[in-house]
C-alpha atoms as a PDB file:
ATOM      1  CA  UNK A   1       5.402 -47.320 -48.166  1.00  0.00           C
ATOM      2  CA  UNK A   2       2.197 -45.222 -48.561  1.00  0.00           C
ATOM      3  CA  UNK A   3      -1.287 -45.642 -46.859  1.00  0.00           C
ATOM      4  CA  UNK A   4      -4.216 -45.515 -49.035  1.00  0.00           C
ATOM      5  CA  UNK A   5      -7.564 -44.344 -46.659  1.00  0.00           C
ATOM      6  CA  UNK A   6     -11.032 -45.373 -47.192  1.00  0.00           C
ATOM      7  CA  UNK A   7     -14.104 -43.493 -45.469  1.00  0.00           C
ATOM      8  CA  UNK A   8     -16.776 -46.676 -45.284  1.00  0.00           C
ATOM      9  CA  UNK A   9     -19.691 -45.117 -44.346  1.00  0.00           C
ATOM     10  CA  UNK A  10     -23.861 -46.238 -45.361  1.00  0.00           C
ATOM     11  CA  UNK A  11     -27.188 -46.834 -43.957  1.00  0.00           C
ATOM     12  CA  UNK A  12     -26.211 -50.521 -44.147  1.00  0.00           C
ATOM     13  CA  UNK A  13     -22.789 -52.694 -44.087  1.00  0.00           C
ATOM     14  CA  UNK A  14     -22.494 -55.818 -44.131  1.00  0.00           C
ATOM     15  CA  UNK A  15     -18.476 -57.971 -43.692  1.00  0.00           C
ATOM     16  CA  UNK A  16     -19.648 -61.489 -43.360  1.00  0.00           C
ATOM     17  CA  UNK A  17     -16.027 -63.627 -42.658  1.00  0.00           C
ATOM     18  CA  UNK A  18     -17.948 -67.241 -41.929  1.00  0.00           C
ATOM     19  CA  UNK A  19     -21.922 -66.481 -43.882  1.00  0.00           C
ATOM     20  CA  UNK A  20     -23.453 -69.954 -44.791  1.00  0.00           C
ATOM     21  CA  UNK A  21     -26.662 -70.993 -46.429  1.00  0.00           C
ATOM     22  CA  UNK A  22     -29.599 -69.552 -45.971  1.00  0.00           C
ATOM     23  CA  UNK A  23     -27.968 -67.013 -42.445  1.00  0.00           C
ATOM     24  CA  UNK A  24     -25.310 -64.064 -43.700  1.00  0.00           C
ATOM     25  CA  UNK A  25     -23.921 -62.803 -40.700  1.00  0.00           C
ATOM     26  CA  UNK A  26     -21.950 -59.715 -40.297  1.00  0.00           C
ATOM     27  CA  UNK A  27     -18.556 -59.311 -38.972  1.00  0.00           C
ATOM     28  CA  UNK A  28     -18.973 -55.442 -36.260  1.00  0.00           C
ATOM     29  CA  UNK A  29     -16.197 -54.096 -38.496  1.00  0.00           C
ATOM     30  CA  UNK A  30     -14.812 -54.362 -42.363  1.00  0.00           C
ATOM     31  CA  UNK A  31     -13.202 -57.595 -43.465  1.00  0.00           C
ATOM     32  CA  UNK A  32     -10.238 -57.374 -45.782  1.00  0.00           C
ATOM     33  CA  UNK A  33     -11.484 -59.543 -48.176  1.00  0.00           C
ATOM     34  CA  UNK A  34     -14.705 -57.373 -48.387  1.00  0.00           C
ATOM     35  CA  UNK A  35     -12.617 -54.403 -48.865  1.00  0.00           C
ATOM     36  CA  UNK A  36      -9.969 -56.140 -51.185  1.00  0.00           C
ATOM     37  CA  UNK A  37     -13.008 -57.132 -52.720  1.00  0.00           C
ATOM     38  CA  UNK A  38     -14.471 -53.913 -53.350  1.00  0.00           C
ATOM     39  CA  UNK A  39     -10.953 -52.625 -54.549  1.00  0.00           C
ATOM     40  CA  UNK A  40     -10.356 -55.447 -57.108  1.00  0.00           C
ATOM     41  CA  UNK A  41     -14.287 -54.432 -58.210  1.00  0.00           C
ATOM     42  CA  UNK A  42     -12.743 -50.685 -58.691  1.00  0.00           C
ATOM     43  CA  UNK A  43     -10.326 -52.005 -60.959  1.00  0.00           C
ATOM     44  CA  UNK A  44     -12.504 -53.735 -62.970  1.00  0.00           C
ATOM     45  CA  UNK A  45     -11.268 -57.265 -62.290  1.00  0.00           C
ATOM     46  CA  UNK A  46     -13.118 -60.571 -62.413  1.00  0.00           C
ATOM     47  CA  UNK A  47     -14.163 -62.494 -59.578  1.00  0.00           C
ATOM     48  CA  UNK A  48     -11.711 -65.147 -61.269  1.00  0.00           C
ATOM     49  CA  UNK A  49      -8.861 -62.898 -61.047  1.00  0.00           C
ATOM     50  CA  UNK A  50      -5.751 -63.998 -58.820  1.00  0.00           C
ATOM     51  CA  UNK A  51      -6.189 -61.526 -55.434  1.00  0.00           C
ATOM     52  CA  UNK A  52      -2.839 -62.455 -54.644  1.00  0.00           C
ATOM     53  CA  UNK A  53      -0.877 -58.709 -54.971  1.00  0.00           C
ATOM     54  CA  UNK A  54      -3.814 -57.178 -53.754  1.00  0.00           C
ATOM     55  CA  UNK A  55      -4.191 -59.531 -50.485  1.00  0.00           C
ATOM     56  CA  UNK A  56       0.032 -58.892 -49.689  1.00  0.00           C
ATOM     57  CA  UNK A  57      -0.939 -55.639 -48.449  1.00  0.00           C
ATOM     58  CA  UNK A  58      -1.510 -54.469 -44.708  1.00  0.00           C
ATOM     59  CA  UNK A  59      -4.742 -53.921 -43.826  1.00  0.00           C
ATOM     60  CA  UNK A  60      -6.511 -51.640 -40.790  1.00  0.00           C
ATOM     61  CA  UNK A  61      -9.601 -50.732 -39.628  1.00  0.00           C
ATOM     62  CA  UNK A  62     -10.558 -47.445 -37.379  1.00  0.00           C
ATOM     63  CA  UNK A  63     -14.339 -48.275 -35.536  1.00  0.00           C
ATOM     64  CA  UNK A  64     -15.407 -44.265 -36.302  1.00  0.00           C
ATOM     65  CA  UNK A  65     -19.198 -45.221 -35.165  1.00  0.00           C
ATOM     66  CA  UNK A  66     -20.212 -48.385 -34.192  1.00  0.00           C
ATOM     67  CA  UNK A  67     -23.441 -49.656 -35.732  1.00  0.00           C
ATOM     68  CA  UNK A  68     -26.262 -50.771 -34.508  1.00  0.00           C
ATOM     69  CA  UNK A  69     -26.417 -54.824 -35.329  1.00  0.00           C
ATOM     70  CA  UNK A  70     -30.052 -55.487 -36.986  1.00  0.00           C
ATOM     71  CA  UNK A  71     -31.418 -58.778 -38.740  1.00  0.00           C
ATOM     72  CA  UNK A  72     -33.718 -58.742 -42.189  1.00  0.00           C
ATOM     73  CA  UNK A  73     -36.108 -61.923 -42.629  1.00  0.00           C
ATOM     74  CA  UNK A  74     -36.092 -61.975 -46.252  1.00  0.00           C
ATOM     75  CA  UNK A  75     -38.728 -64.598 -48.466  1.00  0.00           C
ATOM     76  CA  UNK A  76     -38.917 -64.973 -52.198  1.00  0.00           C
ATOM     77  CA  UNK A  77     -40.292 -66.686 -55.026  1.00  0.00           C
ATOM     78  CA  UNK A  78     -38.528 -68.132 -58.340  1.00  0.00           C
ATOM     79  CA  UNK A  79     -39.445 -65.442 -61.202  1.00  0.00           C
ATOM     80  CA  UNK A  80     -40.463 -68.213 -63.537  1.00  0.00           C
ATOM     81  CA  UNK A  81     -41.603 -71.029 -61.367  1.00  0.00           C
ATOM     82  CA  UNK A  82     -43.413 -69.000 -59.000  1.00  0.00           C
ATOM     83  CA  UNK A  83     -41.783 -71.664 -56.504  1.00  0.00           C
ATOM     84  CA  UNK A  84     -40.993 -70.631 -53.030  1.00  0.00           C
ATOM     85  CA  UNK A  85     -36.970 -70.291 -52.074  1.00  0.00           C
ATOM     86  CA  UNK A  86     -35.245 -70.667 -49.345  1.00  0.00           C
ATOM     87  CA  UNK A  87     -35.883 -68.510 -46.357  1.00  0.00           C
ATOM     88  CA  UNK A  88     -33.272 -66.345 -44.937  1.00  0.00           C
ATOM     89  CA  UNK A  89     -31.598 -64.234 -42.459  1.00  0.00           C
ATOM     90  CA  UNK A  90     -29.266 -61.442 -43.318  1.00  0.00           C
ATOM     91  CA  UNK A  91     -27.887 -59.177 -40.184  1.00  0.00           C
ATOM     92  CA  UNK A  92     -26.577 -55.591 -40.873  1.00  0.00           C
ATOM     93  CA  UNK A  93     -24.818 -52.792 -39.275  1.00  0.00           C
ATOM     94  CA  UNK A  94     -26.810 -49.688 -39.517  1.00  0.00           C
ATOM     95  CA  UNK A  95     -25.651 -46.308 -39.428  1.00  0.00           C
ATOM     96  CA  UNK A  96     -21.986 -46.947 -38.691  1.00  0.00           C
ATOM     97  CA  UNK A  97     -18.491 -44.867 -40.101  1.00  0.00           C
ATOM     98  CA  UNK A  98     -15.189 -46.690 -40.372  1.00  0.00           C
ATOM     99  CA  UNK A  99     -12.053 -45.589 -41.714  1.00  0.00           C
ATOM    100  CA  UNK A 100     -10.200 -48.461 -43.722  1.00  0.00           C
ATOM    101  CA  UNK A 101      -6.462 -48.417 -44.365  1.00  0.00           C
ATOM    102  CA  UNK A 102      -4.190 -50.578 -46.478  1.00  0.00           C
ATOM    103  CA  UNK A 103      -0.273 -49.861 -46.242  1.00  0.00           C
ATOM    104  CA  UNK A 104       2.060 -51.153 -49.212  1.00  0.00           C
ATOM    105  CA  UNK A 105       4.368 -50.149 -52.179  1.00  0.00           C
ATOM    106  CA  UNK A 106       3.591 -46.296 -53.201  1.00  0.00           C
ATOM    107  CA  UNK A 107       2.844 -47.739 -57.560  1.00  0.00           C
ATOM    108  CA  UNK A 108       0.359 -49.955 -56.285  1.00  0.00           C
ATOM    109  CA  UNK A 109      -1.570 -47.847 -53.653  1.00  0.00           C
ATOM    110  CA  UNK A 110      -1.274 -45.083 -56.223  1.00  0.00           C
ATOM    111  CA  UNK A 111      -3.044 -47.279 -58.783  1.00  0.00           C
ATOM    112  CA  UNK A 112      -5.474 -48.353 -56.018  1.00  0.00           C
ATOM    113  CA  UNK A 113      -6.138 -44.534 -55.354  1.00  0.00           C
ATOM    114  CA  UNK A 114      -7.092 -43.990 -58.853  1.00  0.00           C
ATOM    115  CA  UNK A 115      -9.576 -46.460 -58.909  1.00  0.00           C
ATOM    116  CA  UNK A 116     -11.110 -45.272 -56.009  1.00  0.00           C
ATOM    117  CA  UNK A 117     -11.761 -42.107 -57.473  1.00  0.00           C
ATOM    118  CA  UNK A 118     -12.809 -43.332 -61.138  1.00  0.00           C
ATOM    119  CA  UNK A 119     -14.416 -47.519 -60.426  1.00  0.00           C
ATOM    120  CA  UNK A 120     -15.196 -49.650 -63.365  1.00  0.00           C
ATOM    121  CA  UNK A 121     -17.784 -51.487 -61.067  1.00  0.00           C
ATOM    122  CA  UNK A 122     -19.832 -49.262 -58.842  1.00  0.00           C
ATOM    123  CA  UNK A 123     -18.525 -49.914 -54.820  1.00  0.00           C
ATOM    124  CA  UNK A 124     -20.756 -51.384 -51.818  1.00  0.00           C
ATOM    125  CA  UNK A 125     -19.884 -51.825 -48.659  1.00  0.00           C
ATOM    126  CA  UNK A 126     -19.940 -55.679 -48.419  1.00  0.00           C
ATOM    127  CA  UNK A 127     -23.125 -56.620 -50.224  1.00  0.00           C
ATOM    128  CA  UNK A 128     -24.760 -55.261 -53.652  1.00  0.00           C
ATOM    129  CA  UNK A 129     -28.011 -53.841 -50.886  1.00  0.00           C
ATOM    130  CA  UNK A 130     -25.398 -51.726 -48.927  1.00  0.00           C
ATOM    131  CA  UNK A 131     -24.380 -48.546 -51.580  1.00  0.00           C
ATOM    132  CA  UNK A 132     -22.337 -45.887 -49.791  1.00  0.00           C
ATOM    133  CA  UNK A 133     -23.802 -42.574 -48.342  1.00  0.00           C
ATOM    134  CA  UNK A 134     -20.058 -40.366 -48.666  1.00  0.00           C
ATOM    135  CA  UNK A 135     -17.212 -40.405 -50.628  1.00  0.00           C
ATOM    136  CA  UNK A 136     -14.605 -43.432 -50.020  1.00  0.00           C
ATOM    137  CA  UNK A 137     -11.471 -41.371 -51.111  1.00  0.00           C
ATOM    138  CA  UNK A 138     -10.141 -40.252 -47.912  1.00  0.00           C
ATOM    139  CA  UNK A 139      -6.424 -39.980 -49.761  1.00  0.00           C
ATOM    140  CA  UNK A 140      -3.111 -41.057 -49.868  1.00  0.00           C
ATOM    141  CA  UNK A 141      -0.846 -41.125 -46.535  1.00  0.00           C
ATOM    142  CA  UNK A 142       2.825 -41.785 -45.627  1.00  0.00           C
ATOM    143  CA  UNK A 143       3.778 -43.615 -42.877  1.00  0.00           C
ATOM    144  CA  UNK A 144       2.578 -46.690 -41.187  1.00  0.00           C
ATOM    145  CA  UNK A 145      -1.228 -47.342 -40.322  1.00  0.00           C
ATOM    146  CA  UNK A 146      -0.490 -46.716 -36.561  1.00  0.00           C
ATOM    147  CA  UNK A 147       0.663 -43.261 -37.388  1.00  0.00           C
ATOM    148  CA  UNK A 148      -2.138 -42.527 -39.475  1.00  0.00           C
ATOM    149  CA  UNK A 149      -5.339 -43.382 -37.588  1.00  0.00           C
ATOM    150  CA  UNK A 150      -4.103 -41.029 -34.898  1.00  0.00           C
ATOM    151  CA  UNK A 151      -3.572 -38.068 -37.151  1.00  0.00           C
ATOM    152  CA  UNK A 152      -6.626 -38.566 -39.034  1.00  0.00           C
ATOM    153  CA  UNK A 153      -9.936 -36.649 -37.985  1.00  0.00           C
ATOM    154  CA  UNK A 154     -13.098 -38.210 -36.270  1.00  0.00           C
ATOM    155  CA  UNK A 155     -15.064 -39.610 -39.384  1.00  0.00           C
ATOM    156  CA  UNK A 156     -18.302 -39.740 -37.159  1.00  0.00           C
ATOM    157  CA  UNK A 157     -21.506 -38.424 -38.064  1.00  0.00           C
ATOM    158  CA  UNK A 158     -21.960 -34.770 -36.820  1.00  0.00           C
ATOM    159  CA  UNK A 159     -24.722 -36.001 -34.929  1.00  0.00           C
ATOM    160  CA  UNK A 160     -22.813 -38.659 -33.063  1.00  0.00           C
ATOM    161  CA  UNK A 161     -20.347 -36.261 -32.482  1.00  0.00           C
ATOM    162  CA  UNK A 162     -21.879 -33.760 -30.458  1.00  0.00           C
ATOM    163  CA  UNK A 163     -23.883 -36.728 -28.092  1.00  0.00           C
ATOM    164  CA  UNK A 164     -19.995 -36.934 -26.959  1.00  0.00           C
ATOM    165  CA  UNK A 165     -19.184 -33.336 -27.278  1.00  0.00           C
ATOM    166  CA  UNK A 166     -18.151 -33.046 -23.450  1.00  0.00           C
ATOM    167  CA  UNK A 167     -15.506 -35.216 -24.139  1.00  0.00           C
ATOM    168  CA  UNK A 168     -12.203 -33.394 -25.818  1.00  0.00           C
ATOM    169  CA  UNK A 169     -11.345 -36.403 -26.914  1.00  0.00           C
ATOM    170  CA  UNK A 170     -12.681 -39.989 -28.094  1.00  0.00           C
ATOM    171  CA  UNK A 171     -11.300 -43.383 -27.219  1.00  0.00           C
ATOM    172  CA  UNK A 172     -11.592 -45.503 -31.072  1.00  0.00           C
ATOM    173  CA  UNK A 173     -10.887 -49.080 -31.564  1.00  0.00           C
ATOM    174  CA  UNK A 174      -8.556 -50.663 -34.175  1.00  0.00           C
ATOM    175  CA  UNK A 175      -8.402 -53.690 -35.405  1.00  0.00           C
ATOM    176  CA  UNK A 176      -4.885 -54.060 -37.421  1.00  0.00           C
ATOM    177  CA  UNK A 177      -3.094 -56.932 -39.218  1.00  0.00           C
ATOM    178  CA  UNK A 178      -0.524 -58.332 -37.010  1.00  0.00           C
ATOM    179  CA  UNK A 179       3.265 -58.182 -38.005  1.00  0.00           C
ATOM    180  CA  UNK A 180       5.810 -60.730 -37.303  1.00  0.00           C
ATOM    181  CA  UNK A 181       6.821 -59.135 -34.256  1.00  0.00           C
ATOM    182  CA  UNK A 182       3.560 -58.956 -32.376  1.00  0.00           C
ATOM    183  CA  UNK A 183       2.716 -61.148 -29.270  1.00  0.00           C
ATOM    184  CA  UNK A 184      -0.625 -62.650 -28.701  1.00  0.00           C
ATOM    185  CA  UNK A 185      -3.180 -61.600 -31.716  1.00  0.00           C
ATOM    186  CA  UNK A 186      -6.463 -62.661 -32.510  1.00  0.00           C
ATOM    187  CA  UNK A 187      -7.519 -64.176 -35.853  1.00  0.00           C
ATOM    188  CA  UNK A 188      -9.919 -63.230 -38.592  1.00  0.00           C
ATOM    189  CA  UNK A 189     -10.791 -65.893 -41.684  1.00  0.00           C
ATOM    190  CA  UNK A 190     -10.675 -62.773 -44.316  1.00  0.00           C
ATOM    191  CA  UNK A 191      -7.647 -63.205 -45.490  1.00  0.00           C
ATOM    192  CA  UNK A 192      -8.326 -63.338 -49.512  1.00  0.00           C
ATOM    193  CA  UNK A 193      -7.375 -66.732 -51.863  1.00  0.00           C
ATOM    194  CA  UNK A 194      -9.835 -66.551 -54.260  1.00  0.00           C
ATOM    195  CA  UNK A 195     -12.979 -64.771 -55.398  1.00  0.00           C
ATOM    196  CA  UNK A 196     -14.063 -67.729 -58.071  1.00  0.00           C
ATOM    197  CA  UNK A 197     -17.459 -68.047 -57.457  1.00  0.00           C
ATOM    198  CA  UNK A 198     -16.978 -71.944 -58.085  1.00  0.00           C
ATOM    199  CA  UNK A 199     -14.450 -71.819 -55.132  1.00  0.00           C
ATOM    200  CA  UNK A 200     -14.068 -69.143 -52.808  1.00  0.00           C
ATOM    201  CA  UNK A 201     -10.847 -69.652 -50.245  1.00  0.00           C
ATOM    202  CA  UNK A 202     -10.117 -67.641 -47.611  1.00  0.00           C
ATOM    203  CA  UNK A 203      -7.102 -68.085 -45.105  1.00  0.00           C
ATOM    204  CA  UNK A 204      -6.559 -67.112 -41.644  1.00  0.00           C
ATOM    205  CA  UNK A 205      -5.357 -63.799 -40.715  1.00  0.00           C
ATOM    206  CA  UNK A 206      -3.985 -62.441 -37.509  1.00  0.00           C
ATOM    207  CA  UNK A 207      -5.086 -59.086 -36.168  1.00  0.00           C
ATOM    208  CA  UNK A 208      -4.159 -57.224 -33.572  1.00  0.00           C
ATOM    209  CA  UNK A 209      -7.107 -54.769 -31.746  1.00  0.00           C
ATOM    210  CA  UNK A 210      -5.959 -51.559 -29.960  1.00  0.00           C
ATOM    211  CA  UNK A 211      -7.379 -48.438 -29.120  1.00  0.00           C
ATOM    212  CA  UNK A 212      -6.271 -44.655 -30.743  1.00  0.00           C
ATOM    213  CA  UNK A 213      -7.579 -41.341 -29.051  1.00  0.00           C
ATOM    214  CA  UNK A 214      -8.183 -38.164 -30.848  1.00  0.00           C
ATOM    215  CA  UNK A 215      -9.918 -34.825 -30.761  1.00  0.00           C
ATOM    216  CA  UNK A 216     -13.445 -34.295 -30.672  1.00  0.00           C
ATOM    217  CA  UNK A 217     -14.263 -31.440 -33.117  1.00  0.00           C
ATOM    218  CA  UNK A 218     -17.937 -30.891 -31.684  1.00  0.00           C
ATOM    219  CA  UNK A 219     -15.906 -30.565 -28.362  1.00  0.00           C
ATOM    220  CA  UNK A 220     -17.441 -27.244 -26.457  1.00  0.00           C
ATOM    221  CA  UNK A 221     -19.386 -26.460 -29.667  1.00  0.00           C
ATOM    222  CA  UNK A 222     -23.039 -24.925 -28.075  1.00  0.00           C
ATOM    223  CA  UNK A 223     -26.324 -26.784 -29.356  1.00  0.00           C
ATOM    224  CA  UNK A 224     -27.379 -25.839 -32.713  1.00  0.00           C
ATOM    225  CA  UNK A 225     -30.705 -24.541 -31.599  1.00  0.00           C
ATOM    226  CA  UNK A 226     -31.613 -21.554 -29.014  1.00  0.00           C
ATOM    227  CA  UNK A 227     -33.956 -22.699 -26.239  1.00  0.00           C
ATOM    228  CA  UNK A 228     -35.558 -19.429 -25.570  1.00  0.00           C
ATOM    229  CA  UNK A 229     -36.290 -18.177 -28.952  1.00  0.00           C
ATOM    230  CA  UNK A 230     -39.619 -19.404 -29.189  1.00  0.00           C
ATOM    231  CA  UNK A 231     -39.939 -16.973 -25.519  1.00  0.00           C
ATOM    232  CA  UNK A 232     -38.213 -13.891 -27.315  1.00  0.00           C
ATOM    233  CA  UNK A 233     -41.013 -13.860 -30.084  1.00  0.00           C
ATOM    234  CA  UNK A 234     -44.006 -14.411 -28.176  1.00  0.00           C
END
């Protein structure tokens, strides 16, 4: 089994699991149906495409920086009519890093890897707005997605990181897909049926949040700016 890693990381995200009418929520951390979503978009599928070998996988999520929730009013008028449309309320997560993971059979993650690199559809991170700010290929791992969100590095903004640069190391959440032998777990409506505009289906899923800690690389690092040099040239 391999581990295929996605840096999701934008001015705005948005993982709505339960959006209705005229209010799109967000979810505070990737939905695998966004991402399977966005990976089935890579490969150049149609929405009417079965999800179904894309879904079987495991999926994880690493919180790398934890956005700041904000809410968009939006109003608009029919093109042609000039008539007025619905009102609306879209919430976003601004500024935030995750670190996505899906675990399954090496041929299909490798295939999934590929697309990452070279999309047929461009990616977003949940809606068409939300374009990514970095590069989603993070790579190809072996081993379980436990294993790897504690050996992969602190995905954080280098500003972020130094706020918390007297810490040596940082306490993340995870939010992973429960296995068969896993007590009590939560559960998520993101699990992926169909993407048929005419009928979207989504199942429950259950997930299972934890915490990982790892170093800080802005540990101990001085500020980058001198406080006295403005002195030493006056």
């Amino acid at each position: 089994m391999s581990v295929l890693l996605l840096q999701l990381a934008g001015p705005l995200q948005a993982w709505g699991s339960s959006s209705r009418f005229a209010r799109r929520t967000t979810e505070p951390a990737p939905t695998k149906s966004g991402v399977i979503g966005l990976l089935a978009a890579a490969l150049g599928r149609e929405r009417s495409h079965d999800p179904g070998d894309l879904a079987a996988l495991r999926f994880g999520v690493r919180v790398d920086q934890r956005g700041t929730p904000i809410r968009d009013y939006q109003t608009a008028h029919h093109f042609e009519t000039g008539r007025s449309m619905p009102v609306s309320e879209r919430f976003y997560l601004a500024d935030a890093v995750f670190v996505a993971a899906l675990e399954g059979p090496d041929d299909l993650i490798d295939t999934l890897h590929d697309a990452v690199r070279h999309p047929v559809f461009l990616p977003y991170l949940g809606r068409r707005s939300c374009p990514p700010s970095r590069p989603l290929d993070l790579g190809v791992r072996h081993g379980g997605i436990e294993q790897v969100f504690k050996q992969e590095v602190w995905r954080a903004s280098r500003w972020y990181q130094r706020r918390r640069r007297r810490e040596p190391f940082v306490r993340l959440e995870t939010i992973i897909e429960a296995t068969a032998g896993d007590g009590r777990v939560d559960t998520l409506r993101d699990q992926p049926i169909s993407f048929d505009p005419i009928h979207r289906r989504y199942a429950l899923r259950g997930v299972r949040h934890g915490h990982v800690e790892i170093p800080n690389p802005a540990a101990s690092q001085p500020p980058d700016h001198d406080p006295i040099a403005v002195l030493e040239g006056a």
